[in-house]
PDB file of N, CA and C in Angstrom:
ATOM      1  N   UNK A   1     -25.942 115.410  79.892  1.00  0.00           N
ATOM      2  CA  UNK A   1     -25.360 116.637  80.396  1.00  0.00           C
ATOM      3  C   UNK A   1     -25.061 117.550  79.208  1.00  0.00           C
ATOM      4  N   UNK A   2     -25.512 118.887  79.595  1.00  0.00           N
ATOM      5  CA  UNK A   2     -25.376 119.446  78.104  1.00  0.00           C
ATOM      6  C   UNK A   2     -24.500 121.063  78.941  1.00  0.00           C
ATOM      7  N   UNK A   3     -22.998 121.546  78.054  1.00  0.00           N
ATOM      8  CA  UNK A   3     -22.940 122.465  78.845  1.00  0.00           C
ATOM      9  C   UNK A   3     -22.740 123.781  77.562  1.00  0.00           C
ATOM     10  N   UNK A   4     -22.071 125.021  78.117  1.00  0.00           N
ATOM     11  CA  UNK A   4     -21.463 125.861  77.033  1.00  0.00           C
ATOM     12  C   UNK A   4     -20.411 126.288  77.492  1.00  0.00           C
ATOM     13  N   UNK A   5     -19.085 127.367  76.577  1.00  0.00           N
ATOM     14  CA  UNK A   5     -18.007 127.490  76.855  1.00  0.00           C
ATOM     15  C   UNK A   5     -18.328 129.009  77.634  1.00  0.00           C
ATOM     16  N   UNK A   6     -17.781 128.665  79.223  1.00  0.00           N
ATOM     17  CA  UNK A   6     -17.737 129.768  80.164  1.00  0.00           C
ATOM     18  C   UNK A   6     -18.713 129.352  81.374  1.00  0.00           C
ATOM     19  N   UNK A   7     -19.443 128.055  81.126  1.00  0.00           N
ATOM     20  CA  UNK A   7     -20.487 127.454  82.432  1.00  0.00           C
ATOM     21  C   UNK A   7     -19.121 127.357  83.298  1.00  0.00           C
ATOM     22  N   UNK A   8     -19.616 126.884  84.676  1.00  0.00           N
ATOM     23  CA  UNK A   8     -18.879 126.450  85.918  1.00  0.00           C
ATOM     24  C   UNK A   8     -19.108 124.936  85.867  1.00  0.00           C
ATOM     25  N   UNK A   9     -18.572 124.260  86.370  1.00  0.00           N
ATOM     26  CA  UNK A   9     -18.386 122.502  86.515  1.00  0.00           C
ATOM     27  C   UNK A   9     -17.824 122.441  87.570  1.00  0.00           C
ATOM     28  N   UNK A  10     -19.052 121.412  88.412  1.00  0.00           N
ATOM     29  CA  UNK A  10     -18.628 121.629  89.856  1.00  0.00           C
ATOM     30  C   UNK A  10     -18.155 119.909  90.034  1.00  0.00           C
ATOM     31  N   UNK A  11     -17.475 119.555  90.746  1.00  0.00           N
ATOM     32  CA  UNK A  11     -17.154 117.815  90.501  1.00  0.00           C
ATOM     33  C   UNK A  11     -17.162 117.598  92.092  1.00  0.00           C
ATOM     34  N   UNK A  12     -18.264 117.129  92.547  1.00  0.00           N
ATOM     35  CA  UNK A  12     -18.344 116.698  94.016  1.00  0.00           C
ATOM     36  C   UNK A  12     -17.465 115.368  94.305  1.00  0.00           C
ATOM     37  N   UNK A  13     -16.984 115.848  95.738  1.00  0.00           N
ATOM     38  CA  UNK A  13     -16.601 114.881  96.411  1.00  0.00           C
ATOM     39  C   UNK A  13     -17.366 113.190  96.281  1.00  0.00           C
ATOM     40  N   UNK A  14     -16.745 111.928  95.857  1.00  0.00           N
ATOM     41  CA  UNK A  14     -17.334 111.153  96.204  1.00  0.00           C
ATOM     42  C   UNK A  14     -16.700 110.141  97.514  1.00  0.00           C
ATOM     43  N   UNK A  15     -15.909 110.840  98.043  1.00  0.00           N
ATOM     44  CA  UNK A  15     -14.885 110.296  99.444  1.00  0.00           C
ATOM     45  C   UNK A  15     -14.881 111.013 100.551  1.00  0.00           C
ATOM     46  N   UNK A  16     -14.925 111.068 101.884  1.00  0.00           N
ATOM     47  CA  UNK A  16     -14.577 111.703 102.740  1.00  0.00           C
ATOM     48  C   UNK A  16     -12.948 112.279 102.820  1.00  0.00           C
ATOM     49  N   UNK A  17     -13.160 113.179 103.161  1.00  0.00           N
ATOM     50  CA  UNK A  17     -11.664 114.115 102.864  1.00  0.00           C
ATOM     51  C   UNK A  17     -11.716 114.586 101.699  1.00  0.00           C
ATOM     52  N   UNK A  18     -11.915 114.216 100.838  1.00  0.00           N
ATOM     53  CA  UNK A  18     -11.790 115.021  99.123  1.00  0.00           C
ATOM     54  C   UNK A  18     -12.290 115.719  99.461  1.00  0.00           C
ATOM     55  N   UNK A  19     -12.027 116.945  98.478  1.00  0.00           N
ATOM     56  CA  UNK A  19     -12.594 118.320  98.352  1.00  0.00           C
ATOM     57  C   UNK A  19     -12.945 118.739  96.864  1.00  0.00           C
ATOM     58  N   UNK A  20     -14.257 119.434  96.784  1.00  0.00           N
ATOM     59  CA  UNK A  20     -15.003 119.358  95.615  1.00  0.00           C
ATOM     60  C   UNK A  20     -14.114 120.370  94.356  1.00  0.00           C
ATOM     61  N   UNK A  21     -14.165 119.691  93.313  1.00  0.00           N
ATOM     62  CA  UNK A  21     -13.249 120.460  92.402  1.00  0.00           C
ATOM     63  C   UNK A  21     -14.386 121.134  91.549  1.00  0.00           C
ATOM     64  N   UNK A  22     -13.530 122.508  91.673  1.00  0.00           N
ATOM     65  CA  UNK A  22     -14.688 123.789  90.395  1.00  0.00           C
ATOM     66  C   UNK A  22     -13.831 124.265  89.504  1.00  0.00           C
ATOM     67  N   UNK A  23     -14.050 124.209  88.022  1.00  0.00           N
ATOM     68  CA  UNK A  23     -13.893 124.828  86.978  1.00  0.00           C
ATOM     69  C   UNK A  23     -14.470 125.540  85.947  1.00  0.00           C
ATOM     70  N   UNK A  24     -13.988 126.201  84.857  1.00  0.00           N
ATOM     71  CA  UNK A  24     -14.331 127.109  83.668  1.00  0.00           C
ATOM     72  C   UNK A  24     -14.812 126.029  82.824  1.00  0.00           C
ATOM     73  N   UNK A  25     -15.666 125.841  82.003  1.00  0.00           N
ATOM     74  CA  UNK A  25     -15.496 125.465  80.875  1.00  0.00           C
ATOM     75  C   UNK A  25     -14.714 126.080  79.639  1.00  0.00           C
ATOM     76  N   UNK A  26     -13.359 125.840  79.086  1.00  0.00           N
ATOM     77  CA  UNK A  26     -12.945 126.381  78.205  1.00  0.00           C
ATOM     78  C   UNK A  26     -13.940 126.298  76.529  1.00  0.00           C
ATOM     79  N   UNK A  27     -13.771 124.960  76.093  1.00  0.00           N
ATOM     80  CA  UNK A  27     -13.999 124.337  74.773  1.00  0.00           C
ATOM     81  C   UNK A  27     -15.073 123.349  75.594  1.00  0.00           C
ATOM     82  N   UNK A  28     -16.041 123.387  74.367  1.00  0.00           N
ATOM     83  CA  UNK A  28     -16.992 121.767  74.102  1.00  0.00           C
ATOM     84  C   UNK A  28     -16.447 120.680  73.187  1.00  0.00           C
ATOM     85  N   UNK A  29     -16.077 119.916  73.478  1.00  0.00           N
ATOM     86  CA  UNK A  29     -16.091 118.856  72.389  1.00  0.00           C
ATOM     87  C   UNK A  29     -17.351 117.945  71.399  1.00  0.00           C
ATOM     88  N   UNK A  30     -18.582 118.193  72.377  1.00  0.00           N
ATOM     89  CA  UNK A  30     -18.886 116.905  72.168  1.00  0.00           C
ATOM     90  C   UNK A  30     -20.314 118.068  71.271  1.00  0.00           C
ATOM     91  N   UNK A  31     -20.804 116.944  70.623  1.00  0.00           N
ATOM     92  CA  UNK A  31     -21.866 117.887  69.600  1.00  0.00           C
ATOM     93  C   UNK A  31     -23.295 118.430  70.647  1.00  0.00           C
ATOM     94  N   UNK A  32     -23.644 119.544  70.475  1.00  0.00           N
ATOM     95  CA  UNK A  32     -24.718 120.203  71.056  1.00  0.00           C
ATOM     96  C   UNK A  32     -24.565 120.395  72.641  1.00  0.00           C
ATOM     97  N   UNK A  33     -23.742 120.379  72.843  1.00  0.00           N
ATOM     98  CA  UNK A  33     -22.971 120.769  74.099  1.00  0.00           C
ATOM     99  C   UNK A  33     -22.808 119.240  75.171  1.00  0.00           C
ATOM    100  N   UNK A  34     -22.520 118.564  74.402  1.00  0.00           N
ATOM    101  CA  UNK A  34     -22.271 117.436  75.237  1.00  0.00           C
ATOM    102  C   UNK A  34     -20.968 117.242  75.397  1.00  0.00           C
ATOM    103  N   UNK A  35     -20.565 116.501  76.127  1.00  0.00           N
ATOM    104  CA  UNK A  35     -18.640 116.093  77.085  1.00  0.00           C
ATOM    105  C   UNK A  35     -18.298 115.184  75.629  1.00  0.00           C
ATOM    106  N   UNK A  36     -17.034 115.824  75.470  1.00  0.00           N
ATOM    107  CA  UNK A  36     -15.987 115.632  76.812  1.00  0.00           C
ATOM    108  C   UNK A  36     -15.686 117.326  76.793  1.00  0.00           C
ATOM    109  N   UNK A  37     -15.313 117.975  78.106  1.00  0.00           N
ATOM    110  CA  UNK A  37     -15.243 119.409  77.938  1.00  0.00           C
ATOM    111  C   UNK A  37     -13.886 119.818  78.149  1.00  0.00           C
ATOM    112  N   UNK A  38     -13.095 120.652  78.317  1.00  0.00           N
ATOM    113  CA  UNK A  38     -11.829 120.852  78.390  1.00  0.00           C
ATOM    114  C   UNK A  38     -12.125 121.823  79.314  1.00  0.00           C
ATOM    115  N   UNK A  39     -11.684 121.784  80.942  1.00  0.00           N
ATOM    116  CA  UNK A  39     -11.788 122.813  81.892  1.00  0.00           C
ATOM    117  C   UNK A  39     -10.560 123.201  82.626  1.00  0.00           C
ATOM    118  N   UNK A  40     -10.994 124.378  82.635  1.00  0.00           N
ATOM    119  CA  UNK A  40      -9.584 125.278  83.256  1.00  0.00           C
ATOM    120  C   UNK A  40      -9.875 125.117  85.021  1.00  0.00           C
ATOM    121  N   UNK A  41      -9.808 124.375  85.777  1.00  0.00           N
ATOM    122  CA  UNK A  41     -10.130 124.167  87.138  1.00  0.00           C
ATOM    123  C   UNK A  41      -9.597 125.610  88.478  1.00  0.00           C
ATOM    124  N   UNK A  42      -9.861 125.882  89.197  1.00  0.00           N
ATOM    125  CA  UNK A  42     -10.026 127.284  90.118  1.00  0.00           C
ATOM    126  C   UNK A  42      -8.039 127.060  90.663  1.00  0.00           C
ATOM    127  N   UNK A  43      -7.562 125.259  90.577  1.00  0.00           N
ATOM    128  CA  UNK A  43      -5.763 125.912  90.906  1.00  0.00           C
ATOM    129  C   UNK A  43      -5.507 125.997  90.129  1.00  0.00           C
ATOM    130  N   UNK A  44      -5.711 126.321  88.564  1.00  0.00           N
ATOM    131  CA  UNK A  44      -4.859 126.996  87.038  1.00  0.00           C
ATOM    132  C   UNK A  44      -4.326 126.213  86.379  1.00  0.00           C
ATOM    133  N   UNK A  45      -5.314 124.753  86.708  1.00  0.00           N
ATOM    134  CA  UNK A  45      -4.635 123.803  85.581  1.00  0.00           C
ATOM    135  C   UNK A  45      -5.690 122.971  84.881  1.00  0.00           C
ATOM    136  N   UNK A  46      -5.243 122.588  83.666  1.00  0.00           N
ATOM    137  CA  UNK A  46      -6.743 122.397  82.577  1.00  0.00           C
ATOM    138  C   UNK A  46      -6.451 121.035  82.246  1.00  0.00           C
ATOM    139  N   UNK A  47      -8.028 120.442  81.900  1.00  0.00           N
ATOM    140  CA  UNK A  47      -7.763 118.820  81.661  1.00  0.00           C
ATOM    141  C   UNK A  47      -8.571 118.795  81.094  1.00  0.00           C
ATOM    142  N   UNK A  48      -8.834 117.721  79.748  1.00  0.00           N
ATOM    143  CA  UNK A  48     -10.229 117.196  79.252  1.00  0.00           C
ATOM    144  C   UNK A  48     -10.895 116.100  80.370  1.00  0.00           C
ATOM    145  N   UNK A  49     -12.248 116.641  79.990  1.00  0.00           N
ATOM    146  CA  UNK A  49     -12.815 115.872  81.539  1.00  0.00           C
ATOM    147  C   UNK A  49     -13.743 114.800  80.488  1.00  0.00           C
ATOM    148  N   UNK A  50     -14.476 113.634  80.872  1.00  0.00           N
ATOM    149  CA  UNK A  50     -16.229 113.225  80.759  1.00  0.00           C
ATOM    150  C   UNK A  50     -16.672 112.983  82.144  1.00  0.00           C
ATOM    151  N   UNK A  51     -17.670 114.368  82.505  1.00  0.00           N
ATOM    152  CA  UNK A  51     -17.752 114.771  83.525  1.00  0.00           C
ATOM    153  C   UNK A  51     -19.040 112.995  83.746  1.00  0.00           C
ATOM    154  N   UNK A  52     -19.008 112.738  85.562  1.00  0.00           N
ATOM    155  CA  UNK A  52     -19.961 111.625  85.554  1.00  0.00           C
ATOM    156  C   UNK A  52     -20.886 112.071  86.595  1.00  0.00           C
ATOM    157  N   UNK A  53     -21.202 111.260  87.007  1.00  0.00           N
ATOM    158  CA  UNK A  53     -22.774 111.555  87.728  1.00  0.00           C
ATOM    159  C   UNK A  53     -22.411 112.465  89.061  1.00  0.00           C
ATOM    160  N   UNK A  54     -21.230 112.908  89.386  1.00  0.00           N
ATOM    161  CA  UNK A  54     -20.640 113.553  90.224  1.00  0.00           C
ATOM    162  C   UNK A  54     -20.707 114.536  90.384  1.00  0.00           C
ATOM    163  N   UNK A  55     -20.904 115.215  88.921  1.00  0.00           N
ATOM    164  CA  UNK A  55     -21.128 116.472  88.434  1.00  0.00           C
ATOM    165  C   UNK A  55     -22.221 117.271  88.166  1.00  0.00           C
ATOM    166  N   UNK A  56     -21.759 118.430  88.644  1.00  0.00           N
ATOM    167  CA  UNK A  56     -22.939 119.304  88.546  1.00  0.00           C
ATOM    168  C   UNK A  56     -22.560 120.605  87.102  1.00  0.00           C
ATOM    169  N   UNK A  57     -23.738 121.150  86.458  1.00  0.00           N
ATOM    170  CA  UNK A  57     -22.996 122.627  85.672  1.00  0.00           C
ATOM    171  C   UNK A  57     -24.071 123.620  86.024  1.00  0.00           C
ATOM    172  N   UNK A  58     -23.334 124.471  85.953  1.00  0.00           N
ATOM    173  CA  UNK A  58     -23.541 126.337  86.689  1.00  0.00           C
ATOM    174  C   UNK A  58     -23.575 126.743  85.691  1.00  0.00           C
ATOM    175  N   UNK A  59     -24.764 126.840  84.845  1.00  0.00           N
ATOM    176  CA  UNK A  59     -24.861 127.827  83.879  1.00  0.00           C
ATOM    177  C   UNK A  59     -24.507 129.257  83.988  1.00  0.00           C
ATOM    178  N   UNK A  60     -23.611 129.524  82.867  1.00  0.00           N
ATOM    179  CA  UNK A  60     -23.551 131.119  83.107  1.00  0.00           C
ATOM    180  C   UNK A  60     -24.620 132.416  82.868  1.00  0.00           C
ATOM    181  N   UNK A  61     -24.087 133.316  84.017  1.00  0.00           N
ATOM    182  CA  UNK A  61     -25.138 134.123  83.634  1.00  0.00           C
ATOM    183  C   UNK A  61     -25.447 134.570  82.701  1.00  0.00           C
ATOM    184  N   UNK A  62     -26.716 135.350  82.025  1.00  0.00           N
ATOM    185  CA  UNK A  62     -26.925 136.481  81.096  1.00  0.00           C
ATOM    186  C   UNK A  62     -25.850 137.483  80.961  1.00  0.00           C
ATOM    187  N   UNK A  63     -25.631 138.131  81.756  1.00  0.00           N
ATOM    188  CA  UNK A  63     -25.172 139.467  81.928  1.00  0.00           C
ATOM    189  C   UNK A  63     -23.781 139.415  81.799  1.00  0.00           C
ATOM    190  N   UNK A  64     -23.267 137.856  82.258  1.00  0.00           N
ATOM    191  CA  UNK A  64     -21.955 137.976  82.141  1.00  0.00           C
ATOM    192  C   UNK A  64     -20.980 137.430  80.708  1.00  0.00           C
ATOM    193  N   UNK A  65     -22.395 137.015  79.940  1.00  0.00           N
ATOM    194  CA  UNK A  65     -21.759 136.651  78.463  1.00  0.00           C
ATOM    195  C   UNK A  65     -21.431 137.998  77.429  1.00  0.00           C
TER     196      UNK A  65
END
């Protein structure tokens, strides 16, 4: 998984009832854009993640860098 600072990180449900968590990428940690990433999540609270096979990333647009 390779991401940059400002992709989206989407973390799917792996349970019924959960609900899929989306965040910012703030910071990369890991060299050449690999995890562990530090994300600011959509309710306004930030965690270092190592995102797993759960995960999806939303590259950001062109236009919006």
């Amino acid at each position: 998984m390779r991401a940059d600072v400002g992709d989206r990180i989407h973390i799917h449900s792996r349970s019924i009832g959960m609900q899929e968590q989306q965040g910012e990428i703030t910071e990369v940690h890991g060299q050449n854009g690999e995890p562990p990433y530090v994300v600011r999540f959509n309710d306004g609270h930030e965690g270092l993640i190592y995102p797993g096979p759960d995960c999806t990333i939303e590259r950001r647009r062109a236009e919006e860098q």
